[in-house]
N, C-alpha and C. Protein backbone atom coordinates (compact mmCIF):
# COMPACT_ATOMS: atom_id res chain seq x y z
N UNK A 1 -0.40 -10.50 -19.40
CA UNK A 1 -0.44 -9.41 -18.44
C UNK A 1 -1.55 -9.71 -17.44
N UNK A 2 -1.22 -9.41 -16.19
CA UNK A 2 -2.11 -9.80 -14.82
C UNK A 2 -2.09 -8.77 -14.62
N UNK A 3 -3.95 -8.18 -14.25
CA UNK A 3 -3.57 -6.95 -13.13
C UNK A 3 -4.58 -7.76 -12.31
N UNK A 4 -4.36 -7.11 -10.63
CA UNK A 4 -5.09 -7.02 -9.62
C UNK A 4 -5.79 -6.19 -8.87
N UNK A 5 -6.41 -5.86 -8.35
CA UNK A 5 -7.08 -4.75 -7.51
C UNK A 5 -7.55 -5.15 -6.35
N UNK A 6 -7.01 -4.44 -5.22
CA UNK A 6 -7.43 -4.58 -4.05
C UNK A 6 -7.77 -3.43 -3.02
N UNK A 7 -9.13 -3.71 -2.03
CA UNK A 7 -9.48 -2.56 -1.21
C UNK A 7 -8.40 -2.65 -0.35
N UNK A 8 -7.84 -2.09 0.44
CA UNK A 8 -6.81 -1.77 1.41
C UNK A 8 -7.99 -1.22 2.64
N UNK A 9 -7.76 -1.88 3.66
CA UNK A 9 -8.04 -1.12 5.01
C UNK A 9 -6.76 -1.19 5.89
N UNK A 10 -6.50 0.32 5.94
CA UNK A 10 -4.97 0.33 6.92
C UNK A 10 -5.26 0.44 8.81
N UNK A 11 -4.59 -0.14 9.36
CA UNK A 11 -4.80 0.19 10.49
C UNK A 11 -2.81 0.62 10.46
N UNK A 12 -2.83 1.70 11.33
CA UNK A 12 -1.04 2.35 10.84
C UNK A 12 -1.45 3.00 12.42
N UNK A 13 0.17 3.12 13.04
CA UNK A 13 0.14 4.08 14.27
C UNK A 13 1.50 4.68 13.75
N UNK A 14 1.17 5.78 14.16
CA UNK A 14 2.12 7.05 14.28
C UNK A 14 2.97 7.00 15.42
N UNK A 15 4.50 7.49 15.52
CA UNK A 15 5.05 8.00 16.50
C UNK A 15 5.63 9.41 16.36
N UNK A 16 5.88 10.31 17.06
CA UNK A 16 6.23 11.42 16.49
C UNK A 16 7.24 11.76 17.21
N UNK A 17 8.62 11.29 17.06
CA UNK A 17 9.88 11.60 17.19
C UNK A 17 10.45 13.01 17.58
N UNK A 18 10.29 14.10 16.48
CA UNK A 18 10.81 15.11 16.66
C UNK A 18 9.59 16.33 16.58
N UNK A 19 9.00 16.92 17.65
CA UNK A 19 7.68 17.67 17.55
C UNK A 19 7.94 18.97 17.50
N UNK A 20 8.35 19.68 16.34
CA UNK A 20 8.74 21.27 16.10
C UNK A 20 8.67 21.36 14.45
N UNK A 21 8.77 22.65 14.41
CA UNK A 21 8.66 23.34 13.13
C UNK A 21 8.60 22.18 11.84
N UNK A 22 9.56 21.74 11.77
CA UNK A 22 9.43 20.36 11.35
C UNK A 22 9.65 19.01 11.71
N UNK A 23 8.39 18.25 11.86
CA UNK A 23 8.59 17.22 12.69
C UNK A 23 8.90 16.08 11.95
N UNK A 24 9.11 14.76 12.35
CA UNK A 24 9.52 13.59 12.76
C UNK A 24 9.05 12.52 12.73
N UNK A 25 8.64 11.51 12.13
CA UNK A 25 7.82 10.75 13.01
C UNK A 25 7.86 8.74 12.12
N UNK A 26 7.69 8.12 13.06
CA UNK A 26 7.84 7.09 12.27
C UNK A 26 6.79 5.84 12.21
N UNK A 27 6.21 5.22 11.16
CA UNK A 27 4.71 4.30 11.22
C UNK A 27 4.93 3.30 11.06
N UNK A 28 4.12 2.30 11.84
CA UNK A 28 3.76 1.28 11.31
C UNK A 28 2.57 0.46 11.34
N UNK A 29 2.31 -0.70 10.84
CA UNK A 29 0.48 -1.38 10.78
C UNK A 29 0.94 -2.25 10.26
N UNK A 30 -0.52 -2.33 10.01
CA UNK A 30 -0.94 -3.94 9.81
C UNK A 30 -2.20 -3.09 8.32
N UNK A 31 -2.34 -3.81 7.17
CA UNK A 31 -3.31 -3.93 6.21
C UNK A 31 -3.73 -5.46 5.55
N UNK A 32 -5.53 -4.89 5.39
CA UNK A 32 -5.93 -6.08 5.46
C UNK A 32 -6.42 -5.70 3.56
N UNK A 33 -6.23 -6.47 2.33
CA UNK A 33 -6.51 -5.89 1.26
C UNK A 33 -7.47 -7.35 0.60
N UNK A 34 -8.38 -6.30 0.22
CA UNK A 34 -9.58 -7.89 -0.42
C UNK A 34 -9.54 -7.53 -1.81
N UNK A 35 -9.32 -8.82 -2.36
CA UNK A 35 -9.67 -8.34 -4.24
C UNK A 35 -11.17 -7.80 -4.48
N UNK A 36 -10.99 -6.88 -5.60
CA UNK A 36 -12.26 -6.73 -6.38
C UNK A 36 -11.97 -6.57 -6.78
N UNK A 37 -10.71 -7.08 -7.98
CA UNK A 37 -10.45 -6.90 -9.75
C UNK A 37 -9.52 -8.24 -9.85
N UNK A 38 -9.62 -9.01 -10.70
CA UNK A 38 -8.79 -9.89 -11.49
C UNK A 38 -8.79 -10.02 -12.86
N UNK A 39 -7.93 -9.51 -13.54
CA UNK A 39 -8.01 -9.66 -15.08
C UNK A 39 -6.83 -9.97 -15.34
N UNK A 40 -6.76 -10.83 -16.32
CA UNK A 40 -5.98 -11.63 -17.40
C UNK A 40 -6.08 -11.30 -19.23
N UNK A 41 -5.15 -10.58 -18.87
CA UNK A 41 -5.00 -9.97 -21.01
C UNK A 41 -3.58 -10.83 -21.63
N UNK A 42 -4.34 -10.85 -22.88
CA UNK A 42 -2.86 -11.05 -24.06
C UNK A 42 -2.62 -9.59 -24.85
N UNK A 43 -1.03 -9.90 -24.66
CA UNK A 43 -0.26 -7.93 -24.79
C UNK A 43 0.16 -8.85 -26.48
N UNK A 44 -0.06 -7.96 -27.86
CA UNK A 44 0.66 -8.33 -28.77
C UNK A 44 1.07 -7.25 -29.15
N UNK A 45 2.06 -6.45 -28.72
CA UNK A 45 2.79 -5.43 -29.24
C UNK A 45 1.73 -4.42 -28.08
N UNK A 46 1.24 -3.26 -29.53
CA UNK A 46 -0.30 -2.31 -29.13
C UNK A 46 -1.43 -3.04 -29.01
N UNK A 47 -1.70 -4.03 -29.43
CA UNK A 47 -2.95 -5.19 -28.91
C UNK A 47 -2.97 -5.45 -28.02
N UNK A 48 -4.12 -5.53 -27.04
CA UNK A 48 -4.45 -5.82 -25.88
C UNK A 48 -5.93 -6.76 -25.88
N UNK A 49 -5.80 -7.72 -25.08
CA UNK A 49 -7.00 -8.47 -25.52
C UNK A 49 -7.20 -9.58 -24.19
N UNK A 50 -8.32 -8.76 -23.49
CA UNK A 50 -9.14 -9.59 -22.44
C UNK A 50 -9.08 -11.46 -22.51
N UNK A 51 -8.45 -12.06 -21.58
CA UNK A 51 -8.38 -13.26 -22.04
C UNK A 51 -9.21 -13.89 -20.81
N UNK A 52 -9.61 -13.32 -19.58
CA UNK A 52 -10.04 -14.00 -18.58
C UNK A 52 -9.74 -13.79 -17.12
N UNK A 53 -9.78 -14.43 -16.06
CA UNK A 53 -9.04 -13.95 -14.83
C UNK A 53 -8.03 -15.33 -14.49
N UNK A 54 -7.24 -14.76 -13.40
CA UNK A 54 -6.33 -15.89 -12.97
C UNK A 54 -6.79 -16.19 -11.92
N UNK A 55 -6.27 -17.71 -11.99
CA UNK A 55 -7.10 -18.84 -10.60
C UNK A 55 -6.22 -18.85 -9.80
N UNK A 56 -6.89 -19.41 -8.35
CA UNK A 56 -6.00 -19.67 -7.43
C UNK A 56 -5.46 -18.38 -6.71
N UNK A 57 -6.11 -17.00 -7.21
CA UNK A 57 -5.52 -15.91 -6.14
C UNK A 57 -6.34 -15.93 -4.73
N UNK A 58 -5.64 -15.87 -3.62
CA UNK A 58 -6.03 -15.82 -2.53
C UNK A 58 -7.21 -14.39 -2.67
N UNK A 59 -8.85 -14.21 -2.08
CA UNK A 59 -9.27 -12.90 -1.96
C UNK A 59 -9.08 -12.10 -0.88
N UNK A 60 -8.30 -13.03 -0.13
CA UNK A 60 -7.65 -11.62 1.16
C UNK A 60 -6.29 -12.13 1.76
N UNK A 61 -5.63 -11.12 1.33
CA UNK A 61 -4.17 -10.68 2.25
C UNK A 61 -4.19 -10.03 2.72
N UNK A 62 -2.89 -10.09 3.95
CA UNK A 62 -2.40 -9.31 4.99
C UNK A 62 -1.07 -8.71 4.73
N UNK A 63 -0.98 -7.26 4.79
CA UNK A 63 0.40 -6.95 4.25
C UNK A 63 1.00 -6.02 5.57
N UNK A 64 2.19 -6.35 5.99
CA UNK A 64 2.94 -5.17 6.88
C UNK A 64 3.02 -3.49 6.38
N UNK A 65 2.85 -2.51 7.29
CA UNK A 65 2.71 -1.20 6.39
C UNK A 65 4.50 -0.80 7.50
N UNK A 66 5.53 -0.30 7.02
CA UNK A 66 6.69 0.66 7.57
C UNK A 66 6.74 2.42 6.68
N UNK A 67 7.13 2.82 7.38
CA UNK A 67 7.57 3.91 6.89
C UNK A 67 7.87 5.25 7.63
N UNK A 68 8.62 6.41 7.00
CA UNK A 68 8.82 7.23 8.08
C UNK A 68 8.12 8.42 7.49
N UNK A 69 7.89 9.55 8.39
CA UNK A 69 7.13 10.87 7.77
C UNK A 69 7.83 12.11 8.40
N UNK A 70 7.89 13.06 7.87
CA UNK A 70 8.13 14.06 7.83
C UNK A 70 6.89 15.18 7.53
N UNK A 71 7.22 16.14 8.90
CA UNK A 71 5.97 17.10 8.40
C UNK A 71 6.16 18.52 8.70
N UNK A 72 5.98 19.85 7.83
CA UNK A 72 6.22 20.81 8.44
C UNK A 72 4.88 22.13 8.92
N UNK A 73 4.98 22.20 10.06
CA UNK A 73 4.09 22.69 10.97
C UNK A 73 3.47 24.62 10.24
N UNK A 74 2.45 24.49 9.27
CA UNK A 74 1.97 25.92 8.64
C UNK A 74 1.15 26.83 9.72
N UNK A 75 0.45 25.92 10.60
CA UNK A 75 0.13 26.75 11.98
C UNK A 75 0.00 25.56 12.99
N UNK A 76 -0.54 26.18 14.01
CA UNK A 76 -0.72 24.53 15.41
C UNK A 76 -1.73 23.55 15.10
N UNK A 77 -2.54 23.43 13.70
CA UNK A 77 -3.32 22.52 13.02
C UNK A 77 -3.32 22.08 11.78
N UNK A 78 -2.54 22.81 10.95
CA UNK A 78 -1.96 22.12 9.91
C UNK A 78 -0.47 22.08 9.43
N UNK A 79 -0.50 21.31 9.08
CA UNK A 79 1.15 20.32 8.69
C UNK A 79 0.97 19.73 7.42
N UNK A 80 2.02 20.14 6.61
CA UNK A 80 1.97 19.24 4.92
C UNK A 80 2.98 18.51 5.38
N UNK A 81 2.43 17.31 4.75
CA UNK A 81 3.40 16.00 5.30
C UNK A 81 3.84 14.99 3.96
N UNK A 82 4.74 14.68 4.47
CA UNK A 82 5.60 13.41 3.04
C UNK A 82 5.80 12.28 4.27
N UNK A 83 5.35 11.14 3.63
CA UNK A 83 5.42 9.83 4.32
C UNK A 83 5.82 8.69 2.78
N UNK A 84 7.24 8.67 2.77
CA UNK A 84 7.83 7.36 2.11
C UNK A 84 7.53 5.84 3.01
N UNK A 85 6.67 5.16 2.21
CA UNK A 85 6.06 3.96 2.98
C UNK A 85 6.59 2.59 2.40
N UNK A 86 6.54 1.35 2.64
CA UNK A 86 6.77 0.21 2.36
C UNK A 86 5.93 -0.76 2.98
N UNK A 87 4.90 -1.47 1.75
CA UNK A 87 4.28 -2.45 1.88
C UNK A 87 4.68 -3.51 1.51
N UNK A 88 4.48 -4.77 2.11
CA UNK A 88 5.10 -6.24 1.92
C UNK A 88 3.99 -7.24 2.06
N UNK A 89 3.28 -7.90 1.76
CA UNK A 89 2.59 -9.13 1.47
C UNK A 89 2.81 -9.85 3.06
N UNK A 90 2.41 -10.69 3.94
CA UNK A 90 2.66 -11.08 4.75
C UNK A 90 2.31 -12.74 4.28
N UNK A 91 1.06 -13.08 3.61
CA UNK A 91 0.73 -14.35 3.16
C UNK A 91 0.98 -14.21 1.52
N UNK A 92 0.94 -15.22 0.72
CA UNK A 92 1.68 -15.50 -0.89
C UNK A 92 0.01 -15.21 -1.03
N UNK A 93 -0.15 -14.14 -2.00
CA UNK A 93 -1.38 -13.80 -2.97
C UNK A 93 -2.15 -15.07 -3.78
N UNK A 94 -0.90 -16.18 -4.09
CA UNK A 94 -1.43 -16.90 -4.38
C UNK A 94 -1.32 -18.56 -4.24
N UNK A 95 -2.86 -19.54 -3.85
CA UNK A 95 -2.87 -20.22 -3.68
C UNK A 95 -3.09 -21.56 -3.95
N UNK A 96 -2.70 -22.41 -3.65
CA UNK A 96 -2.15 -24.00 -4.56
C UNK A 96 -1.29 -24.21 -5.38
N UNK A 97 -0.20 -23.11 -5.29
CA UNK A 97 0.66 -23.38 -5.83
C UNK A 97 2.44 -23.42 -5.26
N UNK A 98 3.17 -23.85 -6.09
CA UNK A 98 4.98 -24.53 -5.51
C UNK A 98 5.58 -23.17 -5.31
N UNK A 99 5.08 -22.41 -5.93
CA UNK A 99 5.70 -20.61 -6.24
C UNK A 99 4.77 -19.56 -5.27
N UNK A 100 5.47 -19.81 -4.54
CA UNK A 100 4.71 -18.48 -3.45
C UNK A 100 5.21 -16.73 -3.80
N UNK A 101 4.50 -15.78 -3.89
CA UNK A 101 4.27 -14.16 -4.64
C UNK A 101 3.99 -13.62 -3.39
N UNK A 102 4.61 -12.57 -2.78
CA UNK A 102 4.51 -11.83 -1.91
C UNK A 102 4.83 -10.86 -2.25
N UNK A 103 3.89 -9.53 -3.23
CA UNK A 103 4.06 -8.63 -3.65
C UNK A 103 4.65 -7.74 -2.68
N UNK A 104 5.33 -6.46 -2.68
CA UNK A 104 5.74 -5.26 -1.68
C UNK A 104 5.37 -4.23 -2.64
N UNK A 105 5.32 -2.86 -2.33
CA UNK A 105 4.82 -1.31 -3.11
C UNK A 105 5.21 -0.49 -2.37
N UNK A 106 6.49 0.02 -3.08
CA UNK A 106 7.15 1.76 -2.00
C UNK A 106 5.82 2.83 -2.61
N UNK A 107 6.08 3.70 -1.59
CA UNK A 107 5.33 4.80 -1.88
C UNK A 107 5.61 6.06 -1.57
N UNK A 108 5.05 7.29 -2.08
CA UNK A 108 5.29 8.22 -1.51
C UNK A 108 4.38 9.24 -1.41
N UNK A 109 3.62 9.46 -0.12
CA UNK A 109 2.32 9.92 0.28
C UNK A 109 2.58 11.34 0.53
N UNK A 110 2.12 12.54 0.40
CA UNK A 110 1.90 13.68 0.73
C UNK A 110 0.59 14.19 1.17
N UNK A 111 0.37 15.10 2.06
CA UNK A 111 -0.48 15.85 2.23
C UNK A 111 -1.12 16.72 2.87
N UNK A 112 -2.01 17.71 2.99
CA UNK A 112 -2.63 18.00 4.19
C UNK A 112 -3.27 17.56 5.55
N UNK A 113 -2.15 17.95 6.32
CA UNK A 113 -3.08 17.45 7.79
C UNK A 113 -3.75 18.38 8.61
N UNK A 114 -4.90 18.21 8.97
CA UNK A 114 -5.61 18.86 9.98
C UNK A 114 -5.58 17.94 11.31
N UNK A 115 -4.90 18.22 12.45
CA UNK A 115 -4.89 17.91 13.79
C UNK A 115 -5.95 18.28 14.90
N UNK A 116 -6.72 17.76 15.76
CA UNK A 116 -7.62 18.37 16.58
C UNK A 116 -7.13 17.52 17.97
């Protein structure tokens, strides 16, 4: 078992398609994500057991951000919003090797917006 961890800095632009009661709108960017976790475990059933980290991961990728949002307008400054997103790897996570990994991660973001 591999896990990874990475900071994400999003740069994302908004368009806002349909601007009423409930609006519209559709994103996209660019993210830049740096590791600060690599761990390597052995799974034996319920055993779990720290074995080390894995080599050769690149510490920074670039991943494409898409997605569309939907938001509905509670007064002229706030909007609860749902944004279904799709991230994609742009460079292979990992390097020196014949097998290139270009992770992707759907999502589904909600929340309060305050507009000014």
């Amino acid at each position: 078992l591999q896990q990874f961890q990475y900071l994400e800095l999003p740069v994302i632009l908004r368009y806002k398609v349909v601007d009423r009661r409930f609006g519209f709108h559709f994103l996209g960017g660019l993210s830049s994500n740096f590791l600060v976790g690599n761990s390597a475990y052995y799974q034996d059933g319920t055993d779990r057991e720290h074995i080390g980290a894995t080599s050769n991961i690149r510490p920074v990728n670039y991943s494409s951000v898409v997605g569309l949002g939907v938001d509905y307008s509670i007064s002229k400054r706030f909007h609860v919003n749902l944004e279904p997103t799709f991230r994609y790897c742009l460079n292979s996570i990992n390097t020196g090797s014949v097998i290139k990994s270009h992770p992707y991660t759907i999502g589904f973001y909600t929340g309060l917006l305050y507009t000014f």
